[in-house]
Protein backbone atom coordinates (compact mmCIF):
# COMPACT_ATOMS: atom_id res chain seq x y z
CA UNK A 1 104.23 88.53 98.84
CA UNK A 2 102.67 87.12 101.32
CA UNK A 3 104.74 85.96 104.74
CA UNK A 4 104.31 84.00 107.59
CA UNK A 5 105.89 85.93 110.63
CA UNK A 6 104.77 83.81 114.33
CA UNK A 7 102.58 80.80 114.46
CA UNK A 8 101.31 80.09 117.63
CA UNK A 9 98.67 77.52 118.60
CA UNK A 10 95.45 78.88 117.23
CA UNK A 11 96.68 81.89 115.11
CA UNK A 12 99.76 83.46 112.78
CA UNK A 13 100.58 86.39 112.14
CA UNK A 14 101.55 87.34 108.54
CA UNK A 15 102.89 90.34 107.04
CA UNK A 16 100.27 91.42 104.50
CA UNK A 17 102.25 92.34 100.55
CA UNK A 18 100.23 95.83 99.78
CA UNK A 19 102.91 98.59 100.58
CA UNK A 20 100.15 101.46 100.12
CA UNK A 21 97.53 99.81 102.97
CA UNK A 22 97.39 99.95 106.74
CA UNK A 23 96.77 96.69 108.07
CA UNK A 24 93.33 98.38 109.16
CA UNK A 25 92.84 99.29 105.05
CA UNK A 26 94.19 95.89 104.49
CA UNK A 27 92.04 93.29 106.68
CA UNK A 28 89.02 95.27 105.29
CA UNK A 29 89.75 94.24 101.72
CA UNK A 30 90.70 90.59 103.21
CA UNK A 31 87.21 90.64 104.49
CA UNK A 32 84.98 92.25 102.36
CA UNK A 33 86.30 91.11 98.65
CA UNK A 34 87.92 87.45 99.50
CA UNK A 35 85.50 86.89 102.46
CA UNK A 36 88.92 86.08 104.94
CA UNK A 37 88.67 87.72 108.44
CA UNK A 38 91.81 88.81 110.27
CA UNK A 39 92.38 91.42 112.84
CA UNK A 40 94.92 94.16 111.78
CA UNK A 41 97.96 93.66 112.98
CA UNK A 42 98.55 97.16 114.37
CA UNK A 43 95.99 96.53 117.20
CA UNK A 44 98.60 94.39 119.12
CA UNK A 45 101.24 97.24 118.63
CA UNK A 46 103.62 99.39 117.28
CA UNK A 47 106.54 97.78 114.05
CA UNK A 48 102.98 95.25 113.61
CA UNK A 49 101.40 97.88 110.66
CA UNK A 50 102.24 95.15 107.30
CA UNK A 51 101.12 92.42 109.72
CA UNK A 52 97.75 90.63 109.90
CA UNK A 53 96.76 88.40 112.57
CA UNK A 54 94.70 85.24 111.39
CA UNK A 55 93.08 82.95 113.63
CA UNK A 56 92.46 79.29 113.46
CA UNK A 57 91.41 77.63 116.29
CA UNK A 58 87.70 76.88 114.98
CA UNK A 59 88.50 75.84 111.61
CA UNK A 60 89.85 72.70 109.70
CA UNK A 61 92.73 71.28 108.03
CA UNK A 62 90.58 72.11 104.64
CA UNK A 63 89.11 75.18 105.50
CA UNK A 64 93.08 76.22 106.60
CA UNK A 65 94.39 75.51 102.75
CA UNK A 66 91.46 76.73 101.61
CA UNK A 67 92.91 80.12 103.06
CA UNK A 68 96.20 80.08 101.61
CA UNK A 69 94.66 78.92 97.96
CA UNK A 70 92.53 82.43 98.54
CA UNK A 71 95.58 84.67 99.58
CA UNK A 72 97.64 83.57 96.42
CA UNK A 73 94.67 84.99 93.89
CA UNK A 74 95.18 88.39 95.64
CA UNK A 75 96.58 90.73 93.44
């Protein structure tokens, strides 16, 4: 459920899969039960609500797939 939307050189923005959650509601459960920090993508503006914005300019290669391996055990 998960989709990658815009990559640019140190962050993507993906549209997040829970139809019921803000991206506010839904970057707080990224954070606080998978330990994965993203900004909500609403806070860059409007048609951006599903979208989270994930940045990667201080991280790895590993650290990077260790992200995706933690967004596909999201239920």
């Amino acid at each position: 459920g998960w989709e990658l939307q815009a990559l640019g050189a140190y962050f993507a923005f993906v549209r997040h899969p829970f139809d019921d959650m803000t991206s506010a509601q839904a970057a707080e459960r990224l954070a606080k039960d998978y330990g994965i920090v993203t900004i909500p993508g609403a806070y860059f503006g409007t048609g951006l609500e599903r979208h989270l914005r994930v940045a990667f300019a201080n991280v790895d290669a590993e650290q990077i797939a260790e992200v995706g391996e933690r967004l596909r055990q999201i239920d």
